[in-house]
N, C-alpha and C. Protein backbone atom coordinates (compact mmCIF):
# COMPACT_ATOMS: atom_id res chain seq x y z
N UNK A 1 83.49 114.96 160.86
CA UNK A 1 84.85 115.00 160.38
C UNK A 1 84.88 114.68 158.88
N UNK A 2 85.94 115.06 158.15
CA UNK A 2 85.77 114.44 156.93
C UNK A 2 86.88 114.06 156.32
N UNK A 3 87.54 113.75 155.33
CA UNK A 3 88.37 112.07 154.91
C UNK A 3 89.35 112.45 155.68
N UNK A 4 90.01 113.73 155.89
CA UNK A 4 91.10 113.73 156.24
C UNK A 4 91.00 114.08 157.55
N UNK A 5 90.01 113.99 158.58
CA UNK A 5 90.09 113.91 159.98
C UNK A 5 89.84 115.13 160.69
N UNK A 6 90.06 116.34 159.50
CA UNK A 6 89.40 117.54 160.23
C UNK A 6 88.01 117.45 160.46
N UNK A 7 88.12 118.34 161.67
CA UNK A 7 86.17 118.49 162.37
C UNK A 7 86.10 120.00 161.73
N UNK A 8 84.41 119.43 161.43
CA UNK A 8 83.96 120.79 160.49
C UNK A 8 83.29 121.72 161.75
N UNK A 9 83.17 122.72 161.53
CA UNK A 9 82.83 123.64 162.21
C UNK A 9 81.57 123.58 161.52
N UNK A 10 80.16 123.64 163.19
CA UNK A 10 78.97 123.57 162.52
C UNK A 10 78.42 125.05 162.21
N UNK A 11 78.08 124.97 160.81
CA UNK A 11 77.64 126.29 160.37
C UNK A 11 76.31 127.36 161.29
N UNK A 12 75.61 126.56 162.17
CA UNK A 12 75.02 127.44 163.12
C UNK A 12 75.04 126.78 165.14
N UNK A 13 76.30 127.58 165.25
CA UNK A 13 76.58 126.75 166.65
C UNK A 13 75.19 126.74 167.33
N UNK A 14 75.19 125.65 168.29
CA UNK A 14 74.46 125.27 169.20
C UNK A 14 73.24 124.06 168.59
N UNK A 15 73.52 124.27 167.26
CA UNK A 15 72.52 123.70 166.45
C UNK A 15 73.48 122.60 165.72
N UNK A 16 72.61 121.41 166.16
CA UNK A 16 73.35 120.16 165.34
C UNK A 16 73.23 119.89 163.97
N UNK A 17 74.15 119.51 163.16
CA UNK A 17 73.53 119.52 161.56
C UNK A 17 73.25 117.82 161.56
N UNK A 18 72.00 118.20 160.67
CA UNK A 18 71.38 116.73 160.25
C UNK A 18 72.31 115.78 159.95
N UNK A 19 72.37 114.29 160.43
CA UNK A 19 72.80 113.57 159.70
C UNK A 19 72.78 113.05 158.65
N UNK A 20 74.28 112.81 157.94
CA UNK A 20 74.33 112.57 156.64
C UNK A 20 73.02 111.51 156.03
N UNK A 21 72.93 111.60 154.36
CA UNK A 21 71.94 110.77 154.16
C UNK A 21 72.68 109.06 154.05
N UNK A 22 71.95 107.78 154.52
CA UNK A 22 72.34 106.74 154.39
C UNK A 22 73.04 106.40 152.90
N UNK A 23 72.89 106.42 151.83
CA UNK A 23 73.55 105.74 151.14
C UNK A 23 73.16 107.32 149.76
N UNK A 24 74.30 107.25 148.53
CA UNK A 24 74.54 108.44 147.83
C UNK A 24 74.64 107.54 146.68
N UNK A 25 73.72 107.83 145.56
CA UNK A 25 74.00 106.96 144.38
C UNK A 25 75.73 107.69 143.92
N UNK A 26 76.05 108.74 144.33
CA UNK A 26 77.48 109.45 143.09
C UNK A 26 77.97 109.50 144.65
N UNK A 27 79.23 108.84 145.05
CA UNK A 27 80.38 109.65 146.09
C UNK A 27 81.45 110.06 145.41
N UNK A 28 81.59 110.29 144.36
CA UNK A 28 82.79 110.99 143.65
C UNK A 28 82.45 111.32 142.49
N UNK A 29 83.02 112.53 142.27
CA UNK A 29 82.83 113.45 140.98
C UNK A 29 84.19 113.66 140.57
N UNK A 30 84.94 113.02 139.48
CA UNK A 30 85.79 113.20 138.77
C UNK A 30 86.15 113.84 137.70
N UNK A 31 86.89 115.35 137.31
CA UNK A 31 86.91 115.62 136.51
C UNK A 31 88.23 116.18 136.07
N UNK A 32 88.44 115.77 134.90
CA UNK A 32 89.74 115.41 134.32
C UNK A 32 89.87 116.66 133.21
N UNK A 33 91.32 117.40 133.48
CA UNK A 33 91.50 118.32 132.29
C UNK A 33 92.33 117.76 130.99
N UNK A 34 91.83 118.30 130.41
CA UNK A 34 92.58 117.34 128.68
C UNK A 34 94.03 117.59 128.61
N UNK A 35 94.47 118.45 129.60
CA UNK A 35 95.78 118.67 129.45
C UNK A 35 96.49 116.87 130.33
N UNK A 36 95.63 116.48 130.91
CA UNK A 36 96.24 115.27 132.06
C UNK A 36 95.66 113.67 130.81
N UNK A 37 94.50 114.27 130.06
CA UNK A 37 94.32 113.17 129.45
C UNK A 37 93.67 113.64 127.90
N UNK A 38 94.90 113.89 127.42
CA UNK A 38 94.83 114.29 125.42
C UNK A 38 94.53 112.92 124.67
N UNK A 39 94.26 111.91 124.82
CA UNK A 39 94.04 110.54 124.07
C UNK A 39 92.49 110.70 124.06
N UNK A 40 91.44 111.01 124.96
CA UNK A 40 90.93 110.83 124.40
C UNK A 40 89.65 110.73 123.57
N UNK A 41 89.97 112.78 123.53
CA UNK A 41 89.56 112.94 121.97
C UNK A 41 89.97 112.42 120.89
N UNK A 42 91.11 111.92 120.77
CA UNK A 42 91.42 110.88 119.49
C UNK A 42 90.55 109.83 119.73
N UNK A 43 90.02 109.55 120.27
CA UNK A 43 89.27 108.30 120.18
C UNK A 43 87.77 107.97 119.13
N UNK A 44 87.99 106.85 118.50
CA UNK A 44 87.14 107.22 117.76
C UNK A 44 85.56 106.02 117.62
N UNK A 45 84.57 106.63 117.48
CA UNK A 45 83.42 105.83 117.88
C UNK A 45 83.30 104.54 117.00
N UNK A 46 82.93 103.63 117.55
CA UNK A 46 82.41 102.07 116.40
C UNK A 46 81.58 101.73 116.17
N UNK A 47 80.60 102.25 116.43
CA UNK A 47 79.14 102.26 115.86
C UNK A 47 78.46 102.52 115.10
N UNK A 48 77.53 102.51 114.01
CA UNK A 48 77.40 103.15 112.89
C UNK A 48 76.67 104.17 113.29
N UNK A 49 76.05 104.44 114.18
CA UNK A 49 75.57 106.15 114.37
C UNK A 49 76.78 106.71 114.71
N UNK A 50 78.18 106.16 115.17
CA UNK A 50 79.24 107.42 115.81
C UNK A 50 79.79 107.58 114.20
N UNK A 51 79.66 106.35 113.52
CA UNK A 51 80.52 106.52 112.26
C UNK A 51 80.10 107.60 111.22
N UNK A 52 78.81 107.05 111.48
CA UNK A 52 77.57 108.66 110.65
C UNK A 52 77.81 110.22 111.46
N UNK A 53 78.25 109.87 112.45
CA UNK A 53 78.19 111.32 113.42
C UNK A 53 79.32 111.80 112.82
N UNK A 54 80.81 111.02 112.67
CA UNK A 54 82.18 111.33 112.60
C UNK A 54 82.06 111.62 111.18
N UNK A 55 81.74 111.16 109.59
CA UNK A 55 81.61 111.25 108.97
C UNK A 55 80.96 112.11 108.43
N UNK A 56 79.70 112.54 108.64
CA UNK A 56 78.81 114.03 108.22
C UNK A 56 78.08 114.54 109.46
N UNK A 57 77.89 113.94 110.31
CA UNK A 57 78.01 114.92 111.32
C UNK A 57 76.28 115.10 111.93
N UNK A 58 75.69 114.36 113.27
CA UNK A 58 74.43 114.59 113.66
C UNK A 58 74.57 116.06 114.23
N UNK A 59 73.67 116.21 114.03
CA UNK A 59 73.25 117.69 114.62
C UNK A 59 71.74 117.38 115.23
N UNK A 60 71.72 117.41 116.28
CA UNK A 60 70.05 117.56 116.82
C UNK A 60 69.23 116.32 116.02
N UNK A 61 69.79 115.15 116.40
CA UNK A 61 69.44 113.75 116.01
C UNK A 61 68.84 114.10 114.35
N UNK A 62 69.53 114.69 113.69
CA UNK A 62 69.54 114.78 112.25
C UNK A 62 70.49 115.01 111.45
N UNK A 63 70.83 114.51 109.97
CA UNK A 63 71.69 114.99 109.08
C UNK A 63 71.60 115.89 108.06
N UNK A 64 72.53 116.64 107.21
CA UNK A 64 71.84 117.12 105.83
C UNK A 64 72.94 116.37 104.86
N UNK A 65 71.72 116.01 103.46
CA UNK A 65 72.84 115.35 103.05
C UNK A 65 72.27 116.14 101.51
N UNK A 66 73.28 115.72 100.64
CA UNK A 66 73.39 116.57 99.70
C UNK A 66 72.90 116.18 98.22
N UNK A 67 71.45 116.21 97.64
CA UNK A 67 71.12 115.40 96.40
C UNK A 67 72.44 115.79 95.05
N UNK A 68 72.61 114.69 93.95
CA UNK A 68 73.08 115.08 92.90
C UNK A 68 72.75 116.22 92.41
N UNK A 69 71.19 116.77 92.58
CA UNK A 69 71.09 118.23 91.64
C UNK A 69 71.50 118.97 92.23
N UNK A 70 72.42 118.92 93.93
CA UNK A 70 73.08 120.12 94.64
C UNK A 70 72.13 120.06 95.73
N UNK A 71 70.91 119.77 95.85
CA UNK A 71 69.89 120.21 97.19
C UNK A 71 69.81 119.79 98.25
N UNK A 72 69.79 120.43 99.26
CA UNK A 72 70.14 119.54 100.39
C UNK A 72 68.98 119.44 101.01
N UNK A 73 68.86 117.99 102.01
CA UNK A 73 67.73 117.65 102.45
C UNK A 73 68.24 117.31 103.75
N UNK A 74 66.92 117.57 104.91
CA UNK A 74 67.41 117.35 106.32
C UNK A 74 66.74 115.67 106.50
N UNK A 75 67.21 115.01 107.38
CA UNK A 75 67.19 113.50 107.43
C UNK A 75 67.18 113.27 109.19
N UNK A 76 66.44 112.92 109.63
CA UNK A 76 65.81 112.70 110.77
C UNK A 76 66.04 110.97 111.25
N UNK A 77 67.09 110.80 111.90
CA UNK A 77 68.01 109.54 112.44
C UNK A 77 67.18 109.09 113.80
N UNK A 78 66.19 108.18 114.06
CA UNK A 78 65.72 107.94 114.91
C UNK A 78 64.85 106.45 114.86
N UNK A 79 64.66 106.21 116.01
CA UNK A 79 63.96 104.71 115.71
C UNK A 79 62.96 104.49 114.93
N UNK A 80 62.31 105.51 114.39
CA UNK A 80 61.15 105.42 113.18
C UNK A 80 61.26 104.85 111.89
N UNK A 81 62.54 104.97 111.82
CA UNK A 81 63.34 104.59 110.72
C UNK A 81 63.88 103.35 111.27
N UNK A 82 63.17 102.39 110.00
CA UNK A 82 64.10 100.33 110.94
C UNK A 82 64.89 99.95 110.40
N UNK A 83 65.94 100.92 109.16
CA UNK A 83 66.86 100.65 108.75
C UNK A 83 68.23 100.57 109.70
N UNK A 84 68.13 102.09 110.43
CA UNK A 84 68.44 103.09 111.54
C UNK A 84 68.63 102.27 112.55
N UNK A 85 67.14 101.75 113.12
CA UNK A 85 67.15 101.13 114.17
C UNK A 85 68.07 100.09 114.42
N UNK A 86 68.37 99.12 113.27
CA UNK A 86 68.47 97.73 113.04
C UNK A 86 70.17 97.86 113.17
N UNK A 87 70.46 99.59 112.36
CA UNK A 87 72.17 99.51 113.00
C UNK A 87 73.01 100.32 113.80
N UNK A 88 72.13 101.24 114.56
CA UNK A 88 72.33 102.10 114.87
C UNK A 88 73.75 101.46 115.99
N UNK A 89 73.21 100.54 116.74
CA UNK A 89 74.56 100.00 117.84
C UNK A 89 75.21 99.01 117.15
N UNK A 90 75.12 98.47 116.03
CA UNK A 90 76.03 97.85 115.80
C UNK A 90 77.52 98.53 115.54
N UNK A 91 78.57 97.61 115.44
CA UNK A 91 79.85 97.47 115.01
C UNK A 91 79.94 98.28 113.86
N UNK A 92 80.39 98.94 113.25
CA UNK A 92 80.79 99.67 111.77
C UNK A 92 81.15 98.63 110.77
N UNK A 93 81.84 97.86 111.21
CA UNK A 93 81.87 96.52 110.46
C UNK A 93 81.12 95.37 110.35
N UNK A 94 80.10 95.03 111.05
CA UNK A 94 79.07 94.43 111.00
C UNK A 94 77.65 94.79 110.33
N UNK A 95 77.81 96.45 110.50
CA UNK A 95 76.65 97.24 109.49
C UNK A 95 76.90 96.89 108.32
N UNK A 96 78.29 96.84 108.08
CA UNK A 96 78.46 96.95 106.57
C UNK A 96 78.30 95.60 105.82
N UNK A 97 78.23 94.85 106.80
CA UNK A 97 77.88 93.49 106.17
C UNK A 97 76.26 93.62 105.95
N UNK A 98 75.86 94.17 107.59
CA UNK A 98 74.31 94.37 107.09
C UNK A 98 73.48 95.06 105.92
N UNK A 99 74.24 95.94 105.80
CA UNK A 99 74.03 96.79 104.56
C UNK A 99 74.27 96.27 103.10
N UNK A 100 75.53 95.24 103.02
CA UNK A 100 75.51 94.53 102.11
C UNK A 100 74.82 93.45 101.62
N UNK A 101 74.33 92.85 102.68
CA UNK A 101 73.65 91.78 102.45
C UNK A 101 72.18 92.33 101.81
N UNK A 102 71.94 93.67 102.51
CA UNK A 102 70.40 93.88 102.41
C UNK A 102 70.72 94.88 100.90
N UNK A 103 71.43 95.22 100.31
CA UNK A 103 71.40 95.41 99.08
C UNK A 103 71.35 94.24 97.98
N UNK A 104 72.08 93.36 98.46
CA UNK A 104 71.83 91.99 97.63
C UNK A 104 70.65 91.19 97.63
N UNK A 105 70.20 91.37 98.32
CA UNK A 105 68.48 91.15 98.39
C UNK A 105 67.55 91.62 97.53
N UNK A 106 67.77 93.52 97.90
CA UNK A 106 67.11 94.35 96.76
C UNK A 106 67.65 94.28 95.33
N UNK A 107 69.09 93.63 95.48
CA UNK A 107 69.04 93.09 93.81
C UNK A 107 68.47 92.16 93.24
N UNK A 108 68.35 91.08 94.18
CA UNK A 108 67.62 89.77 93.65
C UNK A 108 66.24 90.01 93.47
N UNK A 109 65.50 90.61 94.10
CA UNK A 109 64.04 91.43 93.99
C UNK A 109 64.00 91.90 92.73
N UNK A 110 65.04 92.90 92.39
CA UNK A 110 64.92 93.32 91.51
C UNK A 110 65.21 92.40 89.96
N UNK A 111 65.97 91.65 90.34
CA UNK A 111 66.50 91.12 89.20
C UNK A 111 65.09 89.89 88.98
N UNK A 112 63.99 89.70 90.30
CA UNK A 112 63.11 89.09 89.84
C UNK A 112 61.98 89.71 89.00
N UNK A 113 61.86 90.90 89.35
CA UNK A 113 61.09 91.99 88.49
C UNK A 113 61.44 91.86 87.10
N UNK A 114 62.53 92.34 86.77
CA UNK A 114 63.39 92.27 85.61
C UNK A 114 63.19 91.18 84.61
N UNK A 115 63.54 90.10 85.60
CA UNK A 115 63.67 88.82 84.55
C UNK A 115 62.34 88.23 84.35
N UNK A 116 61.23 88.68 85.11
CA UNK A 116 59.84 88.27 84.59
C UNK A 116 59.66 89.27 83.69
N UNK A 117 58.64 88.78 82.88
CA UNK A 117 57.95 90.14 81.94
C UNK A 117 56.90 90.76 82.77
N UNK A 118 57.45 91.92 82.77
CA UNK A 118 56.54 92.73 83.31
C UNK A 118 55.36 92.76 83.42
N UNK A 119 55.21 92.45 81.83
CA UNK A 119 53.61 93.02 80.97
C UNK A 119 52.89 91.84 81.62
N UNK A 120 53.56 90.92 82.66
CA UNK A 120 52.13 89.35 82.48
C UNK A 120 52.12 89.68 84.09
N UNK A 121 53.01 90.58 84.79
CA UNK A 121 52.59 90.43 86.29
C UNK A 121 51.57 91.79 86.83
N UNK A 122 50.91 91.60 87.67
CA UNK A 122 50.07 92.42 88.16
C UNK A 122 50.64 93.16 88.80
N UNK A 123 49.86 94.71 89.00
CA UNK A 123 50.66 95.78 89.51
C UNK A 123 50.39 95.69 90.77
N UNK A 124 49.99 94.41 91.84
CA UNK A 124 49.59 93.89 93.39
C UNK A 124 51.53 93.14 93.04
N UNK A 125 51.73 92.77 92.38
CA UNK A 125 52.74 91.81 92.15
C UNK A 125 53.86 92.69 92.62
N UNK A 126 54.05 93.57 91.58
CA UNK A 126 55.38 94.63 91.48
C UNK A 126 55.31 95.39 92.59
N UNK A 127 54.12 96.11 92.97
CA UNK A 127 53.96 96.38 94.20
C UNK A 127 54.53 95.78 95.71
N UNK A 128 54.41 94.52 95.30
CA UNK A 128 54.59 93.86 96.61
C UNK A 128 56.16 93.56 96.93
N UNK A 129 56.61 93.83 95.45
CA UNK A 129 58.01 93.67 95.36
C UNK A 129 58.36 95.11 95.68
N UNK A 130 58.12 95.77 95.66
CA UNK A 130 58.26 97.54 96.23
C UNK A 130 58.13 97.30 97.21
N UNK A 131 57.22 97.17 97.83
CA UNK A 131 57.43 97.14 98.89
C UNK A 131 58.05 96.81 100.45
N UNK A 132 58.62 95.45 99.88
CA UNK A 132 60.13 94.45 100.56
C UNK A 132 61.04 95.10 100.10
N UNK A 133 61.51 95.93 98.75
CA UNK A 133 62.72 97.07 98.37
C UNK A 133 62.63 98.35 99.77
């Protein structure tokens, strides 16, 4: 029988159909037309990968973004990258703190480069400061 109490007719009489399986990870499939629920495509993502998605747009877990001389370069958004990694689920507003903070860093780096003389530090030195930038 089924929810509503009708008996199914077995598709080869005389022949019993198998019993159902014990337990179904999905018993309902819901699907909703946008005409019953228009909100929500307005909805908008908070994450800094939805914010990067909404903003220029992933395509095939990549971006193109556009150099000053006009050229565009494809950019490959994935955990290889630990900038990426580090904000990919965060908050949009919490990246941006992350992002701020970690530019103020690379200023102080820099501003330690700067404010030493160059000419007396070793290029293991500046290097090493490149390399935390």
């Amino acid at each position: 029988r089924d929810r509503r109490g009708r008996r199914f007719r077995p598709a080869h009489p005389g022949v019993e159909d198998p019993a159902p399986p014990a337990s179904s990870s999905i018993d309902v499939l819901l699907i909703i037309d946008r005409d019953v629920d228009p909100v929500t495509p307005l909805c908008t993502q908070l994450t800094y990968e939805g914010f990067v998605d909404e903003a220029v747009g992933i395509k095939n877990g990549a971006v193109e973004v556009t150099s000053d001389d006009g050229s565009t370069m494809r950019v490959r958004l994935n955990s290889n990258d630990a900038l990426f990694r580090e904000l990919r689920d965060l908050n949009f507003g919490r990246a941006c703190d992350a992002l701020k903070e970690k530019t103020s860093s690379m200023q102080r780096e820099y501003e330690t480069i700067k404010g030493g003389k160059v000419e007396d530090q070793t290029v293991g030195e500046i290097g090493g400061v490149g390399e935390k930038l």
